[in-house]
C-alpha atoms as a PDB file:
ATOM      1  CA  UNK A   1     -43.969 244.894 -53.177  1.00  0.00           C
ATOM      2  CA  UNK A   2     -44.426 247.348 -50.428  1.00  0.00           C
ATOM      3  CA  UNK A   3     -48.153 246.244 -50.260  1.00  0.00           C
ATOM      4  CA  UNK A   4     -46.838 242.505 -49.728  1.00  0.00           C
ATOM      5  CA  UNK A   5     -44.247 243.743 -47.243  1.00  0.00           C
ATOM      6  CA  UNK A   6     -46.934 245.599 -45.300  1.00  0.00           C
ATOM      7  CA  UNK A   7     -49.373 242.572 -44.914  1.00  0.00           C
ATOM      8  CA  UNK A   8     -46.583 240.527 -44.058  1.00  0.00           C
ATOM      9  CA  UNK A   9     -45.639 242.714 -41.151  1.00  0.00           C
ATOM     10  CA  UNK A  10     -49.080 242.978 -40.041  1.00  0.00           C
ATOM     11  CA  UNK A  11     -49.350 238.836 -39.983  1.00  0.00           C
ATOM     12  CA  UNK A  12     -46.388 239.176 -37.832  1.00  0.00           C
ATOM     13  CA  UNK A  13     -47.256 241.437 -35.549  1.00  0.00           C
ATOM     14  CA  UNK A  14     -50.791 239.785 -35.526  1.00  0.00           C
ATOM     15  CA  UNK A  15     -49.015 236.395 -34.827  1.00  0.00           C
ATOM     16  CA  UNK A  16     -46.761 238.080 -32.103  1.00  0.00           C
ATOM     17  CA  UNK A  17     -49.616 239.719 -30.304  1.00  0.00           C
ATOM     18  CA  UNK A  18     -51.445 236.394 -30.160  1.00  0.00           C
ATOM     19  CA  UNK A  19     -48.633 234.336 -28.781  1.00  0.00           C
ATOM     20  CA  UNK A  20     -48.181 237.584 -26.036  1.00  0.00           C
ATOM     21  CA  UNK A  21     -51.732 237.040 -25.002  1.00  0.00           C
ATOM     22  CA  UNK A  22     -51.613 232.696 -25.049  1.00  0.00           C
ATOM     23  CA  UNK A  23     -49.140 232.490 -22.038  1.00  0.00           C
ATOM     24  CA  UNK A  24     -48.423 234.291 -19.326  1.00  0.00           C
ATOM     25  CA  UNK A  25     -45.991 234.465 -16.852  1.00  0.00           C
ATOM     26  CA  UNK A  26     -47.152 233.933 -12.927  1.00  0.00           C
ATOM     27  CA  UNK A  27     -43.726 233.200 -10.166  1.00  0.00           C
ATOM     28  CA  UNK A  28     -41.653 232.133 -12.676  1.00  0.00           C
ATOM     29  CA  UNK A  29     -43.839 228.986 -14.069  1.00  0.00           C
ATOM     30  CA  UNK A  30     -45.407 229.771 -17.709  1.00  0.00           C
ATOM     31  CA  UNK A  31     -49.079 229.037 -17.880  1.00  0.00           C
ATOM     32  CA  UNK A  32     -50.247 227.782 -21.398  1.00  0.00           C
ATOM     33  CA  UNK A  33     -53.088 229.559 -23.267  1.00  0.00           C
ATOM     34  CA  UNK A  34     -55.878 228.586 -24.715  1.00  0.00           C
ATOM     35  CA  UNK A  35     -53.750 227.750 -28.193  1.00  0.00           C
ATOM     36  CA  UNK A  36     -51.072 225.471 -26.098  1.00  0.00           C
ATOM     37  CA  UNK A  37     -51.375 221.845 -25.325  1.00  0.00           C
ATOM     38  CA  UNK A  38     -53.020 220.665 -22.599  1.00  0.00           C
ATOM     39  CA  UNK A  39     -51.189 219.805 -19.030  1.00  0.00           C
ATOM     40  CA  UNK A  40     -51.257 216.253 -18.284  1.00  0.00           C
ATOM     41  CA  UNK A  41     -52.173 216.241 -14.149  1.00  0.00           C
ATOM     42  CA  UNK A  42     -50.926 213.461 -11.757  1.00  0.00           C
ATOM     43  CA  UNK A  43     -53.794 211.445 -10.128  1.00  0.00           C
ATOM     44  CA  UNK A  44     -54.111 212.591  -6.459  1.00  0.00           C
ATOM     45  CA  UNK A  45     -52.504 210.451  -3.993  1.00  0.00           C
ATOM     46  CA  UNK A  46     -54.305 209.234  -1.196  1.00  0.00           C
ATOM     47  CA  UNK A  47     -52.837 209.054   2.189  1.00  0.00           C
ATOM     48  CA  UNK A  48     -52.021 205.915   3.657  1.00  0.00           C
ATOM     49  CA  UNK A  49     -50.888 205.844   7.724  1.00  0.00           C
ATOM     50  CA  UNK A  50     -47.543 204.572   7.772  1.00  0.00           C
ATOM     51  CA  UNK A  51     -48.029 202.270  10.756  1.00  0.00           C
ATOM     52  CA  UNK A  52     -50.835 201.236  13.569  1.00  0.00           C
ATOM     53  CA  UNK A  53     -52.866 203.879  15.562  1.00  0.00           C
ATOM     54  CA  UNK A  54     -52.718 204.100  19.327  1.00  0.00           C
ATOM     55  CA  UNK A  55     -55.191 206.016  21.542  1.00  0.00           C
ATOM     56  CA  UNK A  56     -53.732 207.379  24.712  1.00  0.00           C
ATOM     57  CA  UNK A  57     -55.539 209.525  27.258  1.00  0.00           C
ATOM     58  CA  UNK A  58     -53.892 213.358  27.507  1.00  0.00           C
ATOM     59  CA  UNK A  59     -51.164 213.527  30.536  1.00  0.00           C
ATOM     60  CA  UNK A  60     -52.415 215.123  33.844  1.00  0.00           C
ATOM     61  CA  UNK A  61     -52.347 218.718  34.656  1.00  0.00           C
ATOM     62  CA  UNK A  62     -48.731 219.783  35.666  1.00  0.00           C
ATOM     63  CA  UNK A  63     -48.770 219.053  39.644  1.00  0.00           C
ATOM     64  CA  UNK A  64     -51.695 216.815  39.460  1.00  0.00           C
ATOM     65  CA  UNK A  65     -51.505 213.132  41.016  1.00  0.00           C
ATOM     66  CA  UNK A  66     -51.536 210.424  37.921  1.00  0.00           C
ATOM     67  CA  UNK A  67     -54.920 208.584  38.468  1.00  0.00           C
ATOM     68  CA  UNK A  68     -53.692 204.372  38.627  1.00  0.00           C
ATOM     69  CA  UNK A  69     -56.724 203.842  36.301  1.00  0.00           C
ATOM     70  CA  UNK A  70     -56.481 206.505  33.483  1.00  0.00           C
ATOM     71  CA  UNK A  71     -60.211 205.108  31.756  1.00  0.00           C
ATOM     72  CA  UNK A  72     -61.754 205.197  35.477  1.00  0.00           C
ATOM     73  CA  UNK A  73     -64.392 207.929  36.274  1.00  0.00           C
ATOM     74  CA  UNK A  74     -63.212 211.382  38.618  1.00  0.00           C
ATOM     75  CA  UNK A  75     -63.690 209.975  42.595  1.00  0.00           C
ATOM     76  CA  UNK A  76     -66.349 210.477  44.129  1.00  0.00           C
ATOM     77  CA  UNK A  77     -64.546 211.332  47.721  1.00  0.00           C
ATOM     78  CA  UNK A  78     -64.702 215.211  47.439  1.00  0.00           C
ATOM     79  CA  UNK A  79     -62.000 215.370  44.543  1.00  0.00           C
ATOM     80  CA  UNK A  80     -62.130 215.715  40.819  1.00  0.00           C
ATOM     81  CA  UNK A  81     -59.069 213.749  38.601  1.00  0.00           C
ATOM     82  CA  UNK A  82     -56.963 217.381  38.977  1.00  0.00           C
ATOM     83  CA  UNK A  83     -56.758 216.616  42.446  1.00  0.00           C
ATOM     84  CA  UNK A  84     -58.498 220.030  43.356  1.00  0.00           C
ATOM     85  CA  UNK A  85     -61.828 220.340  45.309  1.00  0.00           C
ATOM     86  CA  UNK A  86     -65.051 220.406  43.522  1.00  0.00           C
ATOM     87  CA  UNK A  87     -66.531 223.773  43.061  1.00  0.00           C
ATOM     88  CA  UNK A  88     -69.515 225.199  45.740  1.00  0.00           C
ATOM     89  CA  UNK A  89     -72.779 225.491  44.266  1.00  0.00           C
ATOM     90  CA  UNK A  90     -73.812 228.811  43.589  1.00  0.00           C
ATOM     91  CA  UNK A  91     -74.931 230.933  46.354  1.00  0.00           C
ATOM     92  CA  UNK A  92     -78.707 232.237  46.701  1.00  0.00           C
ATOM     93  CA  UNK A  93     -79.993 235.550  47.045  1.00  0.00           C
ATOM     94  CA  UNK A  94     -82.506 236.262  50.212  1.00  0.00           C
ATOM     95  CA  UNK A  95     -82.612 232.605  51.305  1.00  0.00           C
ATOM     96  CA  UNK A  96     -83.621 229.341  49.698  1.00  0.00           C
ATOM     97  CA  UNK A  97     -85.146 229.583  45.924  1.00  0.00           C
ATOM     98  CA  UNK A  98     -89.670 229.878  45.852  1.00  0.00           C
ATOM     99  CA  UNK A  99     -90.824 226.449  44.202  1.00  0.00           C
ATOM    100  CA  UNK A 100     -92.168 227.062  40.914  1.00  0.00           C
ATOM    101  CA  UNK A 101     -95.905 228.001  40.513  1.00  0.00           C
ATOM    102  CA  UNK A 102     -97.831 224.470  39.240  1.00  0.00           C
ATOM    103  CA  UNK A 103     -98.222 224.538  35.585  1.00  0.00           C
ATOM    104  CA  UNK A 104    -101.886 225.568  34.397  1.00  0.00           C
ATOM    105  CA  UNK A 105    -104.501 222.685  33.504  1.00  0.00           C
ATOM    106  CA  UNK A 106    -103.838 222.629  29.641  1.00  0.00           C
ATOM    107  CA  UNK A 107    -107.053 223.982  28.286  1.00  0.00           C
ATOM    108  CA  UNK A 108    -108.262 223.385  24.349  1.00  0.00           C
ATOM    109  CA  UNK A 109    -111.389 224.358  22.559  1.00  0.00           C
ATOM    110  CA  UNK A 110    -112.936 221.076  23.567  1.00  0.00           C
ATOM    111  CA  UNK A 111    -112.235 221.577  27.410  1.00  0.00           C
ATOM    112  CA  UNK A 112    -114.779 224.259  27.192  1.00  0.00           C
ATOM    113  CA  UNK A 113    -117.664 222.416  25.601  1.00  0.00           C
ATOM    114  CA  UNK A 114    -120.631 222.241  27.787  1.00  0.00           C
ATOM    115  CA  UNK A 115    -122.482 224.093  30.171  1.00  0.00           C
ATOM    116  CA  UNK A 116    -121.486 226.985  32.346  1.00  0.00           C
ATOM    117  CA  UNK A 117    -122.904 229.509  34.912  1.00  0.00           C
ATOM    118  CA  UNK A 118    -122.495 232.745  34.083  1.00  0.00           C
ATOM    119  CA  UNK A 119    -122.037 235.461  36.689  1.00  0.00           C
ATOM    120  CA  UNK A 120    -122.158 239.673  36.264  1.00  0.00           C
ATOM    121  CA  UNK A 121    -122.928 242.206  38.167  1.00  0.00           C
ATOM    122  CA  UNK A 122    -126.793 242.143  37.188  1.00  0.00           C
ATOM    123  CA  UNK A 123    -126.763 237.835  37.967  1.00  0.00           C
ATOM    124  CA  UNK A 124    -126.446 234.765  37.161  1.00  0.00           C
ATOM    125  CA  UNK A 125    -128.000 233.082  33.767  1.00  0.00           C
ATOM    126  CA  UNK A 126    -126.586 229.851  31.598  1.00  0.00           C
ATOM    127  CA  UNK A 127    -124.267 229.733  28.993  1.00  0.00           C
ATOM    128  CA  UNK A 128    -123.988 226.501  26.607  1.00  0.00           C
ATOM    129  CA  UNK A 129    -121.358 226.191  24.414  1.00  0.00           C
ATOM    130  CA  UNK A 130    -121.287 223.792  21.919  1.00  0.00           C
ATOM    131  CA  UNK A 131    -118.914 221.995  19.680  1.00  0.00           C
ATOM    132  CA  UNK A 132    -121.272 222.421  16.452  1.00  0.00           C
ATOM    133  CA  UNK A 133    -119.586 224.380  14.178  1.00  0.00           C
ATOM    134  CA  UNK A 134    -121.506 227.533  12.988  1.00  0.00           C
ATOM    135  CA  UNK A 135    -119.447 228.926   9.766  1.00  0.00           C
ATOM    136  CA  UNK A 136    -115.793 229.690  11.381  1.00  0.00           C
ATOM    137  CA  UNK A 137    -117.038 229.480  14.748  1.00  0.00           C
ATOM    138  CA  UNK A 138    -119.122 227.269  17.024  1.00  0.00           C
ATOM    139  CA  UNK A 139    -122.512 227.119  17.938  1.00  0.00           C
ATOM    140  CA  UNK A 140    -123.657 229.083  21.543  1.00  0.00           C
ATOM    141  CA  UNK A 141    -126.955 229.526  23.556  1.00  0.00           C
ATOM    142  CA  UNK A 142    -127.675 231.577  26.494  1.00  0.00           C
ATOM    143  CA  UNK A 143    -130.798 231.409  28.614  1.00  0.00           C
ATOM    144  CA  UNK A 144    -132.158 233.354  31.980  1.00  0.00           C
ATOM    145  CA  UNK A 145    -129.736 236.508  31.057  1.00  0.00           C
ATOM    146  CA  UNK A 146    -130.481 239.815  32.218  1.00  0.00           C
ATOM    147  CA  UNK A 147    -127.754 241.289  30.487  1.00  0.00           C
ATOM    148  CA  UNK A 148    -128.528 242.356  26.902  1.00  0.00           C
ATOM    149  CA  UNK A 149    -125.124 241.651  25.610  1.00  0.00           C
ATOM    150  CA  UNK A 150    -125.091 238.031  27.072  1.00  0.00           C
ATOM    151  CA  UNK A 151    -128.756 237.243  25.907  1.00  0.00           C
ATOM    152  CA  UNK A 152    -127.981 237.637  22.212  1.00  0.00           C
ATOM    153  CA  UNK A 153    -124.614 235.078  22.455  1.00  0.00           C
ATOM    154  CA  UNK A 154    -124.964 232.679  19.839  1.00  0.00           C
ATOM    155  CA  UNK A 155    -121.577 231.556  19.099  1.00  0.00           C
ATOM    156  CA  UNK A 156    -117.984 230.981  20.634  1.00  0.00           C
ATOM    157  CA  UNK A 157    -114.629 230.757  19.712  1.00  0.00           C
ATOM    158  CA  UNK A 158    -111.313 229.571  21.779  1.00  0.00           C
ATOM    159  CA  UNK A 159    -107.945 231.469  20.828  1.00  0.00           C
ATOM    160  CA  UNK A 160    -104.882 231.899  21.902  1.00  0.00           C
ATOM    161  CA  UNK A 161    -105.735 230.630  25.777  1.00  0.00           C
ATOM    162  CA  UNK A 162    -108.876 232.884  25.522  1.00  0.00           C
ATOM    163  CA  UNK A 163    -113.124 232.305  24.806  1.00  0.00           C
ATOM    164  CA  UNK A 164    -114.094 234.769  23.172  1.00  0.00           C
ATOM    165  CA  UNK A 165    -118.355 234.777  23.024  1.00  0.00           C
ATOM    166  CA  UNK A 166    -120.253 236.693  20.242  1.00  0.00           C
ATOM    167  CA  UNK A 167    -123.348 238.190  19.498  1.00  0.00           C
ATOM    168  CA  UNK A 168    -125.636 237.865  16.741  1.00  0.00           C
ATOM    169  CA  UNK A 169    -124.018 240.051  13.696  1.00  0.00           C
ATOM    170  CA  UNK A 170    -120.747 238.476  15.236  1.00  0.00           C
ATOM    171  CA  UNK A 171    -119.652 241.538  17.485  1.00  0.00           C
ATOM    172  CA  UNK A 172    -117.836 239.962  20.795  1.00  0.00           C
ATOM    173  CA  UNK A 173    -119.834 240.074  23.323  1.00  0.00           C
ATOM    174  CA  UNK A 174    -116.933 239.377  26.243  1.00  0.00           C
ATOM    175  CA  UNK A 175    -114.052 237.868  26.400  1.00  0.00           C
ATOM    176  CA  UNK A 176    -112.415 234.902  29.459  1.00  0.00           C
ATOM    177  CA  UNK A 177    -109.641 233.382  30.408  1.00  0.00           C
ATOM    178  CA  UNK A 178    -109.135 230.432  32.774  1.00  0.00           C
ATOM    179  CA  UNK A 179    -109.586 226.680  33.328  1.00  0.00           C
ATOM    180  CA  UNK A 180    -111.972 223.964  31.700  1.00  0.00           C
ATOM    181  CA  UNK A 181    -113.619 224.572  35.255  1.00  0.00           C
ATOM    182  CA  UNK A 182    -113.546 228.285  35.862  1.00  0.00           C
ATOM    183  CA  UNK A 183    -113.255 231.377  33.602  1.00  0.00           C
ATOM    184  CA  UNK A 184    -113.258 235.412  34.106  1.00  0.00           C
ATOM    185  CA  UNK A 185    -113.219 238.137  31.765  1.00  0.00           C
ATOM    186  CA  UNK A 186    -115.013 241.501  30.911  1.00  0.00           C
ATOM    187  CA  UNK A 187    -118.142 242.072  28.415  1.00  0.00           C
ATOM    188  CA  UNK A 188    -116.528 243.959  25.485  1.00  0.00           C
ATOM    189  CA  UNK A 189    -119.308 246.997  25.376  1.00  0.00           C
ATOM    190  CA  UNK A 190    -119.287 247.784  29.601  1.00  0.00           C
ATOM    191  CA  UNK A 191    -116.312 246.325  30.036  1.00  0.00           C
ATOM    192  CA  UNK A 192    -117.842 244.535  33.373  1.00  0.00           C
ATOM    193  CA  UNK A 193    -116.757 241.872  35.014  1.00  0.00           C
ATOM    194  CA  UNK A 194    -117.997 238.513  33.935  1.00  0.00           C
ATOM    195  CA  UNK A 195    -117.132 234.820  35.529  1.00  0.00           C
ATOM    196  CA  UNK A 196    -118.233 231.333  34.573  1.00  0.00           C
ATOM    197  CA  UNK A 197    -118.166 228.292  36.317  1.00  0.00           C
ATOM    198  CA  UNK A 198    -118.900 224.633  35.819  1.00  0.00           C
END
């Protein structure tokens, strides 16, 4: 008997705990558990306007004239809609403002095919540079050079706004900057000053 009394208190308090945990009370509304019927929602209501829709421009600053047509663009006699004057333009500083340097000529690797003059400090000699590619570069020639570094160009490579010139072995042999029509730079080993023109 005390064995059946024992389980039966232990189905109880089993049963008890379990209907503790299925609800729970949050501001006063009880929330069903997982063991409790479902809730049966409403369908959301959509909202309907409750009459017609009139667009109205805002009212006029407090102490500001009423403009006759409200729809009509600020005057254009020295006045905004506010009735106040329009603002000055911002002063300048030391006088009227430079005019912008002109834009470079856009230059691309195929601006500076062809045939250029090349000028250092030890003379003049012809550079050709070609739009043959040669692996990742392109194909270059140089003939009548004095300068050793300049003699052995045999390829080129534009990058970044700069033609870069290389040697056999691919060590750069200068590096320009410039126009389709004129460029200057330095030779990479001397570090003297090297021009070419059209």
């Amino acid at each position: 008997m005390t064995r059946s009394l024992w389980l039966t208190g232990a189905v109880l308090c089993s049963a008890l705990a379990l209907g503790a945990c299925s609800s729970t009370r949050l501001g006063g509304a009880t929330v069903p558990g997982a063991g409790a019927a479902p809730m049966i929602e409403a369908p959301p209501v959509e909202a309907v306007p409750s009459g017609p829709i009139e667009a109205a421009p805002l009212p006029p600053l407090a102490g500001a004239p009423l403009p006759s047509d409200p729809m009509a663009p600020p005057p254009a006699g020295g006045t905004d809609i506010a009735g106040l004057p329009p603002a000055p333009p911002p002063p300048t500083i030391g006088g009227p403002a430079p005019a912008p340097a002109p834009a470079p000529a856009p230059s691309s690797r195929t601006a500076m095919v062809g045939n250029w003059s090349a000028q250092t400090s030890g003379g003049s000699c012809r550079i050709q540079l070609s739009s043959s590619p040669s692996l990742d570069l392109y194909r270059a020639s140089a003939s009548g050079c004095s300068n050793q570094d300049l003699s052995k160009v045999n390829a080129w490579d534009y990058r970044d706004g700069e033609v870069y010139l290389y040697q056999t072995g691919g060590a750069v042999a200068a590096r320009l900057r410039g126009s389709s029509s004129s460029l200057s730079g330095v030779l990479a080993k001397s570090g003297a000053p090297l021009s070419l023109a059209r």
